[in-house]
PDB file of N, CA and C in Angstrom:
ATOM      1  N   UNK A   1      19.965 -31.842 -45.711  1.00  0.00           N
ATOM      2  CA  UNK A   1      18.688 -32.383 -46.108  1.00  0.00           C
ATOM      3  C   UNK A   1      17.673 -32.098 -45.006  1.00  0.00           C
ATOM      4  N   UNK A   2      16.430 -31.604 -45.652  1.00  0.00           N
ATOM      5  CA  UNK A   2      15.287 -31.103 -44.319  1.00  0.00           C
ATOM      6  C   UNK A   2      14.985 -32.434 -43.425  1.00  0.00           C
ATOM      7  N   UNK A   3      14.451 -32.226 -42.648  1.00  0.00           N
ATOM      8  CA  UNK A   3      14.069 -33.304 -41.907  1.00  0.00           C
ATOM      9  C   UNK A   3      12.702 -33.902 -42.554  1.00  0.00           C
ATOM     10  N   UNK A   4      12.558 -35.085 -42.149  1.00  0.00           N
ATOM     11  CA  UNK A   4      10.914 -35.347 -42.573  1.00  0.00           C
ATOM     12  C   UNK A   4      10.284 -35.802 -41.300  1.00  0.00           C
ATOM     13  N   UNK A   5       8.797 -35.338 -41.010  1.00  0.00           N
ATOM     14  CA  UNK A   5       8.262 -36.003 -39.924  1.00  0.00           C
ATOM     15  C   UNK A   5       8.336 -37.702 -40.025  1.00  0.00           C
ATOM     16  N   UNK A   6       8.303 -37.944 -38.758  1.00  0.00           N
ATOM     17  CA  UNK A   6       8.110 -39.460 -38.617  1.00  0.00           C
ATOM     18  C   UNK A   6       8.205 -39.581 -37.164  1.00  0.00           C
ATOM     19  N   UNK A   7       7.210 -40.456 -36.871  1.00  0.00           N
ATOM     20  CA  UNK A   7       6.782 -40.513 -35.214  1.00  0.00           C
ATOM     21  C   UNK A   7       8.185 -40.871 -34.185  1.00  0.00           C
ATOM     22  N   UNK A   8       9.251 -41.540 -35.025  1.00  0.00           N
ATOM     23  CA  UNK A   8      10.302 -42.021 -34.303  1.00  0.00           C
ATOM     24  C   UNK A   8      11.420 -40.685 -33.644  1.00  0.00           C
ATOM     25  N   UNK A   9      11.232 -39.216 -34.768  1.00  0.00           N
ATOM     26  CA  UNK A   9      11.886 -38.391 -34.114  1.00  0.00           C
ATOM     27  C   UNK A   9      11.699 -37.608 -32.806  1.00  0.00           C
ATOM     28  N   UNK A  10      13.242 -37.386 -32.381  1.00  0.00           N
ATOM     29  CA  UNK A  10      13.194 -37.384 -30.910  1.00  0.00           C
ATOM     30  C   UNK A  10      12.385 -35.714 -31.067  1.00  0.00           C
ATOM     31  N   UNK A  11      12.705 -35.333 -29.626  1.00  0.00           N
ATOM     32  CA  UNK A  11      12.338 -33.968 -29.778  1.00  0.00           C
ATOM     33  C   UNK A  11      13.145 -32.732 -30.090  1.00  0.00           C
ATOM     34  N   UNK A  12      14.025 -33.222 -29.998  1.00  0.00           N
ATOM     35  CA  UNK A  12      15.201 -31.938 -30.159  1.00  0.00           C
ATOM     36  C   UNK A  12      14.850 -31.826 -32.218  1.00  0.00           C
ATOM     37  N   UNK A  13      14.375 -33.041 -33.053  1.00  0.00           N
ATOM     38  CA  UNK A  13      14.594 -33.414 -34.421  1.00  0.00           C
ATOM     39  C   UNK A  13      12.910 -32.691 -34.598  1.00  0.00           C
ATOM     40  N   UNK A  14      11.502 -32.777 -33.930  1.00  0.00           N
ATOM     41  CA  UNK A  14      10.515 -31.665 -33.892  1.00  0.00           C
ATOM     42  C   UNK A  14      10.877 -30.616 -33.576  1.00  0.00           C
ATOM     43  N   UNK A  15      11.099 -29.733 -32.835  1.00  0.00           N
ATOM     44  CA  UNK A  15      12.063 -28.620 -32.678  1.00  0.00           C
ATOM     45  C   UNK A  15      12.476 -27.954 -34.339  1.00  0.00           C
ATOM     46  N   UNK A  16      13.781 -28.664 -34.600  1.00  0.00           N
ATOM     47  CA  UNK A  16      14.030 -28.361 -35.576  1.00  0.00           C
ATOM     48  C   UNK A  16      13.087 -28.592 -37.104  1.00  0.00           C
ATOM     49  N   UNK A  17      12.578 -29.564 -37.500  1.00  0.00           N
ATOM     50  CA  UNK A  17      11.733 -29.715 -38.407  1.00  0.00           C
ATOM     51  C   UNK A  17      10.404 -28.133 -38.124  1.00  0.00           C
ATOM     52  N   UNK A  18      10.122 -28.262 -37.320  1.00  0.00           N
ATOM     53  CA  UNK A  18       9.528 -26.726 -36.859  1.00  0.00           C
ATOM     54  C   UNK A  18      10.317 -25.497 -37.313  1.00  0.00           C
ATOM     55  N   UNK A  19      11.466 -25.308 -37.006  1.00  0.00           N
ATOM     56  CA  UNK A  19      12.026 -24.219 -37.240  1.00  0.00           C
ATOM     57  C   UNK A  19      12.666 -24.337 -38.805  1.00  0.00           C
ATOM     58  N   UNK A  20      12.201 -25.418 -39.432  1.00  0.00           N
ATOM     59  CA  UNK A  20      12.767 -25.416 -41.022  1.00  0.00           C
ATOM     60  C   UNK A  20      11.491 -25.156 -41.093  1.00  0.00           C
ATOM     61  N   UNK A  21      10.144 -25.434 -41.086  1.00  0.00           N
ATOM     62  CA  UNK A  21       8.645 -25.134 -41.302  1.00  0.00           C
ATOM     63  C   UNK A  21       8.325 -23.801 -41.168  1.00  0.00           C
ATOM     64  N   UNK A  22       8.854 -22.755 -40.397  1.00  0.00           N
ATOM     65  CA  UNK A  22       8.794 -21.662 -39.647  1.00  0.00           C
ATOM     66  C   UNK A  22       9.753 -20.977 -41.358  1.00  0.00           C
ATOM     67  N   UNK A  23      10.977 -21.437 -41.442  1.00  0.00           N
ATOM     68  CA  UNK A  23      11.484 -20.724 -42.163  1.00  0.00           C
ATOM     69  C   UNK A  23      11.219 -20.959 -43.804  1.00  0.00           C
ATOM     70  N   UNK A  24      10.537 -21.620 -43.995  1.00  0.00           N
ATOM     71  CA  UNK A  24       9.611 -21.918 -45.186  1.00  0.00           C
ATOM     72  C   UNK A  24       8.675 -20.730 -44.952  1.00  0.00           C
ATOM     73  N   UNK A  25       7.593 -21.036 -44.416  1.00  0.00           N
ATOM     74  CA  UNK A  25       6.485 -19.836 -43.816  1.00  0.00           C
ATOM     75  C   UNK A  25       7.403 -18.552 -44.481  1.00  0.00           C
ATOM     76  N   UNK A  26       8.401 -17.749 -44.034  1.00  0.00           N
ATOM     77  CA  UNK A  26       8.864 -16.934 -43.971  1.00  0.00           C
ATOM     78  C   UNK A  26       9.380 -16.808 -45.446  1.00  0.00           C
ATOM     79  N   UNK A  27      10.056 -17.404 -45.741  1.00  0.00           N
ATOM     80  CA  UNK A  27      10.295 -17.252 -47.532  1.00  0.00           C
ATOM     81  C   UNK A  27       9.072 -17.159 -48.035  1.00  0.00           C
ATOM     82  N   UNK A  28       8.068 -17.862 -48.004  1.00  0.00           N
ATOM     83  CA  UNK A  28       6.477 -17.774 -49.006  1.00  0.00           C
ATOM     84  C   UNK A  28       6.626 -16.058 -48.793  1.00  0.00           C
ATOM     85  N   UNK A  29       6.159 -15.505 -47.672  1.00  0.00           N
ATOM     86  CA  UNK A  29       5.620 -14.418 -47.081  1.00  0.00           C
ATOM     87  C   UNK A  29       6.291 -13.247 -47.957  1.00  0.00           C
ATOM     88  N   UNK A  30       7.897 -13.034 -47.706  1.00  0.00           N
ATOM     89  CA  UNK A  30       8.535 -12.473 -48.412  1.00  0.00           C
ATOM     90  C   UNK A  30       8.609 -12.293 -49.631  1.00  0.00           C
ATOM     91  N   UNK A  31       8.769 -13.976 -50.818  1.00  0.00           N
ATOM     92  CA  UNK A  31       8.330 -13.841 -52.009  1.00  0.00           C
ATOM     93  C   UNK A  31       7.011 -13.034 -52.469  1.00  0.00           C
ATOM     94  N   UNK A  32       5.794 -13.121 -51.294  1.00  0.00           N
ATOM     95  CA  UNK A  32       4.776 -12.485 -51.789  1.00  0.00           C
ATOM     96  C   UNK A  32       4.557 -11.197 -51.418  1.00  0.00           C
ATOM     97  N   UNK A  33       5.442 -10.248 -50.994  1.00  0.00           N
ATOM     98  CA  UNK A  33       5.368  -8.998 -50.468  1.00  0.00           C
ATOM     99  C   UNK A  33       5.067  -8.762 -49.401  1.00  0.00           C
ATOM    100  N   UNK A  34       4.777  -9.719 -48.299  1.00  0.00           N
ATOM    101  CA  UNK A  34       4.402  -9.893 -47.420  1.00  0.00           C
ATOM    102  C   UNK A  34       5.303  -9.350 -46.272  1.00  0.00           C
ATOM    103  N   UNK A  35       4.384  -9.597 -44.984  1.00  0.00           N
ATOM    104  CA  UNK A  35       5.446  -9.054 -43.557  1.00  0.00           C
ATOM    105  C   UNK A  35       4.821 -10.293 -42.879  1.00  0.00           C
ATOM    106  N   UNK A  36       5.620 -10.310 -41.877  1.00  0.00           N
ATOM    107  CA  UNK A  36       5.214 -11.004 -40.211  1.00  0.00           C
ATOM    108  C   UNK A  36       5.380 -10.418 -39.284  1.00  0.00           C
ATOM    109  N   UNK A  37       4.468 -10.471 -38.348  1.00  0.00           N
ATOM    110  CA  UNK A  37       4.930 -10.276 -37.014  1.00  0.00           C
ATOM    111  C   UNK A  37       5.789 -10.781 -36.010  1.00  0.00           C
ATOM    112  N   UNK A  38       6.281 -11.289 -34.695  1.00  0.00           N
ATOM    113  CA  UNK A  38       6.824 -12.001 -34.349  1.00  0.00           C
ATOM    114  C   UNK A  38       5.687 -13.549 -34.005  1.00  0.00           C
ATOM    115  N   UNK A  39       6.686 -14.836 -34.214  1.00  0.00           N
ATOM    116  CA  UNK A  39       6.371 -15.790 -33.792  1.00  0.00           C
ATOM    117  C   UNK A  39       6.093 -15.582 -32.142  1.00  0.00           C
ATOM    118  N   UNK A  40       5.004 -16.503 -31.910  1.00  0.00           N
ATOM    119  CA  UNK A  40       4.410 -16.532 -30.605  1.00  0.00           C
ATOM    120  C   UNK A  40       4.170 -18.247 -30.267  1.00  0.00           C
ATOM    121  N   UNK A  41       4.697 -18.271 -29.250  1.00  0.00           N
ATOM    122  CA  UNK A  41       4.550 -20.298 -28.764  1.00  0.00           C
ATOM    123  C   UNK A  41       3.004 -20.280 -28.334  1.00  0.00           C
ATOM    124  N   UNK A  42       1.928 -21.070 -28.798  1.00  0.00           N
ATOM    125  CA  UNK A  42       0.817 -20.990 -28.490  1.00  0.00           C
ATOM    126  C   UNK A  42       0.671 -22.522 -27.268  1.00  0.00           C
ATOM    127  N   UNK A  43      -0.654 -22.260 -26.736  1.00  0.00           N
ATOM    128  CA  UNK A  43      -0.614 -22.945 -25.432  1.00  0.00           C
ATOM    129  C   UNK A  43      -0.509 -24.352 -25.487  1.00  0.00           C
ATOM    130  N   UNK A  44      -0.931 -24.685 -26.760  1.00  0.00           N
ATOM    131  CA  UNK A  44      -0.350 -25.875 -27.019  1.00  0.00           C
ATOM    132  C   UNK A  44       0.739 -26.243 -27.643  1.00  0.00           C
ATOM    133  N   UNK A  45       1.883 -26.844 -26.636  1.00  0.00           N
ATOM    134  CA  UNK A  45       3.186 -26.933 -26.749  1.00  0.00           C
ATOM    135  C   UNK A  45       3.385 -27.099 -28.249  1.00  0.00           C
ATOM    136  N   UNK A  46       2.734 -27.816 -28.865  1.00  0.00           N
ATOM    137  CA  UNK A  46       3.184 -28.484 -30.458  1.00  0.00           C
ATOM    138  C   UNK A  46       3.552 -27.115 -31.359  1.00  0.00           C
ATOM    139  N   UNK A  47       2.517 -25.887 -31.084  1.00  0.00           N
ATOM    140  CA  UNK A  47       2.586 -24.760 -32.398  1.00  0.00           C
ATOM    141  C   UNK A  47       2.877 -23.662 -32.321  1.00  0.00           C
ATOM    142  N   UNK A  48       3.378 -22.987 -33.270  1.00  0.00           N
ATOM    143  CA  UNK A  48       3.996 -21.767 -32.816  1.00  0.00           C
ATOM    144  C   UNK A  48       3.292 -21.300 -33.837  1.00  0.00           C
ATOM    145  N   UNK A  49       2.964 -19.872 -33.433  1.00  0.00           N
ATOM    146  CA  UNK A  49       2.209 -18.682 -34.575  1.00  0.00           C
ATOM    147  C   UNK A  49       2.459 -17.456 -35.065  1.00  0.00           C
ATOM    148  N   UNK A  50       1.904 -17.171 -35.699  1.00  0.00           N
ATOM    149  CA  UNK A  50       2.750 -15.459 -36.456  1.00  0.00           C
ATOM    150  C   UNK A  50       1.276 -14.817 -37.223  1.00  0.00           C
ATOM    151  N   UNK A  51       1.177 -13.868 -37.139  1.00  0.00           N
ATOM    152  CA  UNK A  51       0.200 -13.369 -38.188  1.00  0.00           C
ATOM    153  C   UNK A  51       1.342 -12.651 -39.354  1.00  0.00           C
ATOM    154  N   UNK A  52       0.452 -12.770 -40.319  1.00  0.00           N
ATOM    155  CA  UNK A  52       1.262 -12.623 -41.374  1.00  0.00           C
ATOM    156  C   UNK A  52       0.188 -11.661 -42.759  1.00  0.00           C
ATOM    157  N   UNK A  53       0.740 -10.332 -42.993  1.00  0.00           N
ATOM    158  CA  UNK A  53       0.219  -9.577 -43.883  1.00  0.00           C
ATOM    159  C   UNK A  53       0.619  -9.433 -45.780  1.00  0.00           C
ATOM    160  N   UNK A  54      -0.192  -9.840 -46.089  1.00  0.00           N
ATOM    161  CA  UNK A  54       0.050  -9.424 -47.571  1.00  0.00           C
ATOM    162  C   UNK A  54      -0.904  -8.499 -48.211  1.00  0.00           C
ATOM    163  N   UNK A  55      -0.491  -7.664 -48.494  1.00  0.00           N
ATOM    164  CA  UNK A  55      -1.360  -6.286 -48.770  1.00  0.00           C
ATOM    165  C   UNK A  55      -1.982  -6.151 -48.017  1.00  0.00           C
ATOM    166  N   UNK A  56      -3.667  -5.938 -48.223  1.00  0.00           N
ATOM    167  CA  UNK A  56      -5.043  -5.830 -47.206  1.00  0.00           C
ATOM    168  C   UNK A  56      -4.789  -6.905 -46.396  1.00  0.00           C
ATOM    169  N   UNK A  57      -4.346  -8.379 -46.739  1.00  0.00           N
ATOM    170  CA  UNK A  57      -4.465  -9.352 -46.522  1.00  0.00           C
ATOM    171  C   UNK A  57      -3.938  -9.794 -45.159  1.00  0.00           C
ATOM    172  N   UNK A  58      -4.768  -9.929 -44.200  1.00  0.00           N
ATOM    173  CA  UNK A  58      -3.549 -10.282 -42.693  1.00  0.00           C
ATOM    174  C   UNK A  58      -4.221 -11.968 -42.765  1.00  0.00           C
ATOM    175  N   UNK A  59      -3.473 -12.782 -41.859  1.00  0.00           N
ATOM    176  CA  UNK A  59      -4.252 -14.086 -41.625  1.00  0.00           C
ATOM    177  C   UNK A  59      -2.445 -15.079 -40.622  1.00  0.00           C
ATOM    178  N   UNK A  60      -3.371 -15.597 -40.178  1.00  0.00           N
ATOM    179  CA  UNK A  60      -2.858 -16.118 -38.808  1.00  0.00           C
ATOM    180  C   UNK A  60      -2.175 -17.562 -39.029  1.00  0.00           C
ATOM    181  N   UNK A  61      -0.688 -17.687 -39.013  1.00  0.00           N
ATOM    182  CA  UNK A  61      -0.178 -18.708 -39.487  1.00  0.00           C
ATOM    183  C   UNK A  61       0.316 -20.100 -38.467  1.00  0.00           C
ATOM    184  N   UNK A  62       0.109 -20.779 -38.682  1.00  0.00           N
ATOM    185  CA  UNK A  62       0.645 -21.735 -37.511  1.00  0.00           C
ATOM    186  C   UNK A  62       1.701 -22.993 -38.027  1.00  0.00           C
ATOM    187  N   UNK A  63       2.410 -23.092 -36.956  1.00  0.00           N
ATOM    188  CA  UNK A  63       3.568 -24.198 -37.866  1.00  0.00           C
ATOM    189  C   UNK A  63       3.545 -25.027 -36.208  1.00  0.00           C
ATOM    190  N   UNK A  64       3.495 -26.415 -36.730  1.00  0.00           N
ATOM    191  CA  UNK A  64       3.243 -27.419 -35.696  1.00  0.00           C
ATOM    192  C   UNK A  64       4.678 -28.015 -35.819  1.00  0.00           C
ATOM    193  N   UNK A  65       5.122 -29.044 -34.746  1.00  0.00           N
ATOM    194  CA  UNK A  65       6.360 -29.499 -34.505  1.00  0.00           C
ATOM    195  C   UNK A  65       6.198 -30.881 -35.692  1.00  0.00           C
ATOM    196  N   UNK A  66       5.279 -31.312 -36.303  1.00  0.00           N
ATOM    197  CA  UNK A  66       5.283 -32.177 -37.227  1.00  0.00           C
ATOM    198  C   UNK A  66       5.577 -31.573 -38.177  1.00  0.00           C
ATOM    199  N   UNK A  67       5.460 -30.311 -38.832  1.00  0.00           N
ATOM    200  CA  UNK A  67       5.825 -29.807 -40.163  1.00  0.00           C
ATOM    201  C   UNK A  67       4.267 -29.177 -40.881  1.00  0.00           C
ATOM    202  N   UNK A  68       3.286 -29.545 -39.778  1.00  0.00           N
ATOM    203  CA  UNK A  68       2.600 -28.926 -40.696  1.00  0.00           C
ATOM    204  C   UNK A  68       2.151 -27.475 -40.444  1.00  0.00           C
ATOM    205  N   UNK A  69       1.321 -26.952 -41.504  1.00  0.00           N
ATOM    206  CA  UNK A  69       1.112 -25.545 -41.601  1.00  0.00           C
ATOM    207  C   UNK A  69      -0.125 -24.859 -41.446  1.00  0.00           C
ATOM    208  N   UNK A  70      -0.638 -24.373 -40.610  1.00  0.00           N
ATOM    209  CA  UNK A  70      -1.969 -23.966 -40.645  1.00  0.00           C
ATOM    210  C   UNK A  70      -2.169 -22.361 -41.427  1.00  0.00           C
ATOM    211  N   UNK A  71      -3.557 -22.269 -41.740  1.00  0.00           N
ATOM    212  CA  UNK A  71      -3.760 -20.765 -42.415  1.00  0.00           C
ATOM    213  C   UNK A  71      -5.247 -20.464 -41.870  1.00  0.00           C
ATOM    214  N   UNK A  72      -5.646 -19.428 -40.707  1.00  0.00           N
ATOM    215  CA  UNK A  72      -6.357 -19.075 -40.366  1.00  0.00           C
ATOM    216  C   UNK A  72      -7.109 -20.687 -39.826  1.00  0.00           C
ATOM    217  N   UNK A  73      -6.496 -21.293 -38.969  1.00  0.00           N
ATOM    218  CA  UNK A  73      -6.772 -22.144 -38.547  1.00  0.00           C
ATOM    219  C   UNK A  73      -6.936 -23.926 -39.308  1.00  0.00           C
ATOM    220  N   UNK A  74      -7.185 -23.361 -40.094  1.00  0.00           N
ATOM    221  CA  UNK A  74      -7.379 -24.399 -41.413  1.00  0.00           C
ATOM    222  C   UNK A  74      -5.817 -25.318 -41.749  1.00  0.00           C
ATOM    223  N   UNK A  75      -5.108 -26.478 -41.835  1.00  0.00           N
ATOM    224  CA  UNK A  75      -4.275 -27.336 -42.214  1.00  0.00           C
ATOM    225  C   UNK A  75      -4.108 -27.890 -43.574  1.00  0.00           C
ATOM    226  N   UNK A  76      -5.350 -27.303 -44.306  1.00  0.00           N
ATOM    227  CA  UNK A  76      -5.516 -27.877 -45.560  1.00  0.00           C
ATOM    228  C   UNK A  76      -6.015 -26.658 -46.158  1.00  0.00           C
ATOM    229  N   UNK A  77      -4.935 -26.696 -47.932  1.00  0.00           N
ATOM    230  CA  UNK A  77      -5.599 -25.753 -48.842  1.00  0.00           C
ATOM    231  C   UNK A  77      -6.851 -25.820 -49.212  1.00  0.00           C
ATOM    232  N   UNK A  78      -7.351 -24.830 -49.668  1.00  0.00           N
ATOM    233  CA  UNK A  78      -8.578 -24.691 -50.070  1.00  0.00           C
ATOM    234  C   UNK A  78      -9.143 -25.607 -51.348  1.00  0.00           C
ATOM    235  N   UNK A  79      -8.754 -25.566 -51.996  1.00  0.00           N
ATOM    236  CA  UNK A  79      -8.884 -25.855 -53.293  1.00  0.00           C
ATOM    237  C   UNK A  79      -9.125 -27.771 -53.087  1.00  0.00           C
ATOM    238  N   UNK A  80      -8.151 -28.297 -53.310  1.00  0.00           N
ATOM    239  CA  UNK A  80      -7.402 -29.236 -53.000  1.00  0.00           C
ATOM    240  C   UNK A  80      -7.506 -30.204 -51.306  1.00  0.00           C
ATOM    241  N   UNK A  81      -7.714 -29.210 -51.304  1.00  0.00           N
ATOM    242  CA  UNK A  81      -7.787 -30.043 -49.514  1.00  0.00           C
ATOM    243  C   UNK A  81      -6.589 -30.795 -49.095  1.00  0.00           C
ATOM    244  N   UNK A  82      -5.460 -30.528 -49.761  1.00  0.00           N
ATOM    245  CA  UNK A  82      -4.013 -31.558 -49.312  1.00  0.00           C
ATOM    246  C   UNK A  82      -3.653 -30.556 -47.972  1.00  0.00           C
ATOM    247  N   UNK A  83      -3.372 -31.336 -46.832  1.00  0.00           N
ATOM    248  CA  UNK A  83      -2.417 -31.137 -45.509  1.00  0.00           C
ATOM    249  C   UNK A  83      -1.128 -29.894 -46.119  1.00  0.00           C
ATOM    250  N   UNK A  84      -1.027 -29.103 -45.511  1.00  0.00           N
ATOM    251  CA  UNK A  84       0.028 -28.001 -45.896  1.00  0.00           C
ATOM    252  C   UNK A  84       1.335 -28.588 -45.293  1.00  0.00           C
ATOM    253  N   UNK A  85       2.234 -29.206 -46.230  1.00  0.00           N
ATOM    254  CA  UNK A  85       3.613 -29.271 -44.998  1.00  0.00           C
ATOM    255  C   UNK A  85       4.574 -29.956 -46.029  1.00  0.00           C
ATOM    256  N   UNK A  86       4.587 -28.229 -47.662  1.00  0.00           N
ATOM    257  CA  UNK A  86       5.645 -28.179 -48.155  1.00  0.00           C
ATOM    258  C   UNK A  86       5.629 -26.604 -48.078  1.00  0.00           C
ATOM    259  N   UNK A  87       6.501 -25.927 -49.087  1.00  0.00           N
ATOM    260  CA  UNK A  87       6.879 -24.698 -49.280  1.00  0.00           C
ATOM    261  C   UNK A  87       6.020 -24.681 -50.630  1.00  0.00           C
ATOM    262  N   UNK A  88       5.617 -24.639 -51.702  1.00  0.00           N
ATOM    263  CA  UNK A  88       4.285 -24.863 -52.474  1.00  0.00           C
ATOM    264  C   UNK A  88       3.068 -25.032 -51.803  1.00  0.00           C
ATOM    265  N   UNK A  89       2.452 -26.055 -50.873  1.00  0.00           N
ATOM    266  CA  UNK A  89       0.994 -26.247 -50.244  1.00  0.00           C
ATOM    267  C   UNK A  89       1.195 -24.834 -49.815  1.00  0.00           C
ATOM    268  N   UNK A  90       2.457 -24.634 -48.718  1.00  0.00           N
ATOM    269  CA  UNK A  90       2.297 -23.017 -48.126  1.00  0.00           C
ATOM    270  C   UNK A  90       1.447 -21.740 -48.763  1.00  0.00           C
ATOM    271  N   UNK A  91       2.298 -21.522 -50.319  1.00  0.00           N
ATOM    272  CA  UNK A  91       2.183 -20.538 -50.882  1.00  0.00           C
ATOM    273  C   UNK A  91       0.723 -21.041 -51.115  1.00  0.00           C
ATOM    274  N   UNK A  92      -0.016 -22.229 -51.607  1.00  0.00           N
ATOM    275  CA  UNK A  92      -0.956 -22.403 -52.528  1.00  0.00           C
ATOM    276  C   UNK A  92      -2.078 -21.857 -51.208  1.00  0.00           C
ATOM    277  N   UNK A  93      -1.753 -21.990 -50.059  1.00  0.00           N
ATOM    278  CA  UNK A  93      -2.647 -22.277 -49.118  1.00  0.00           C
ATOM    279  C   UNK A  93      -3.076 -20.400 -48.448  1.00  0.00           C
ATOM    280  N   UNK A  94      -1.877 -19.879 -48.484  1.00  0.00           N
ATOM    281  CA  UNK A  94      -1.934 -18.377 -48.734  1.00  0.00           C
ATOM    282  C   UNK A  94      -2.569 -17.409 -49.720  1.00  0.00           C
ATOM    283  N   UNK A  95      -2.251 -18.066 -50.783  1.00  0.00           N
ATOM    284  CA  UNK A  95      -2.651 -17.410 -52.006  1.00  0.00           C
ATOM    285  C   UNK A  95      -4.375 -17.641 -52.508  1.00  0.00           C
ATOM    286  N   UNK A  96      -4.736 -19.167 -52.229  1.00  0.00           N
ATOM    287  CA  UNK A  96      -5.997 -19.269 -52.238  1.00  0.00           C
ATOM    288  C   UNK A  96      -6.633 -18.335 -51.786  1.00  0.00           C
ATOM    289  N   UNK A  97      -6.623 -18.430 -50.246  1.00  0.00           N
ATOM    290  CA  UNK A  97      -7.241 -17.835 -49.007  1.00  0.00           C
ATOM    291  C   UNK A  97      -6.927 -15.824 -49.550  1.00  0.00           C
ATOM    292  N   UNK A  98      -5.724 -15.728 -49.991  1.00  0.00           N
ATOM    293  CA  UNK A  98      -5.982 -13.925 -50.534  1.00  0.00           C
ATOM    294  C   UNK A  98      -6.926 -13.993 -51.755  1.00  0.00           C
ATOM    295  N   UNK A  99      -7.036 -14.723 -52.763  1.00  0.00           N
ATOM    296  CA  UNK A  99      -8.024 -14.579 -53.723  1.00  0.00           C
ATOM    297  C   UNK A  99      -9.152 -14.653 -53.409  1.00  0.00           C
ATOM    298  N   UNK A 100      -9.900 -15.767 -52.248  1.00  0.00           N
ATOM    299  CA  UNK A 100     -10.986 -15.696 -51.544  1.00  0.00           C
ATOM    300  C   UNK A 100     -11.341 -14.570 -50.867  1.00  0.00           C
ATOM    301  N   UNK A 101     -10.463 -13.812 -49.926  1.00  0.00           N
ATOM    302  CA  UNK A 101     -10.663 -13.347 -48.873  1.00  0.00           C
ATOM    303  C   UNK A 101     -10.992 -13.804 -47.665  1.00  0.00           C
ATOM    304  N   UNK A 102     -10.375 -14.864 -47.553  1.00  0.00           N
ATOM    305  CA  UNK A 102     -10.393 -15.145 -46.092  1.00  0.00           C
ATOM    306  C   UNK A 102      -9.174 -16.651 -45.713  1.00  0.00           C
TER     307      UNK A 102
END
């Protein structure tokens, strides 16, 4: 069973909830024809990043140790405005942003 955020988990349990978030990210990408680059630890300890291409489409992904998901900086789909931090918000939050262009 995935983990769920909650302020009580230790850190080794962010860590991992990250790296189930990370591997969500990575299934969307794939389902959509997509590539990644390599993950990169950004300077703030909490997020790790990847740019990530679908067709023309490149845009800069971030997965925080809470579970959530950023898309070109943004935490929330477009549409909707819900916090990204399932495997659906993911895709919805990708897919918006390629129909927009940006």
């Amino acid at each position: 069973m995935p983990v769920v955020f909650s302020p009580d988990l230790s850190p080794a349990q962010r860590i991992e909830l990250r790296n189930q978030t990370k591997a969500q990210v990575e299934k969307v990408v794939q389902a959509l024809d997509g590539k990644l680059e390599s993950w990169c630890q950004s300077a703030a300890v909490e997020w790790e990043y990847v740019n990530a291409s679908v067709g023309d489409f490149t845009c800069r992904v971030g997965v925080s140790l809470g579970g959530v998901v950023s898309v070109n900086g943004d935490p929330f789909t477009v549409s909707a405005r819900e916090m990204v931090t399932s495997t659906e918000l993911i895709r919805q939050s990708i897919t918006e942003r390629i129909s927009r262009g940006y």
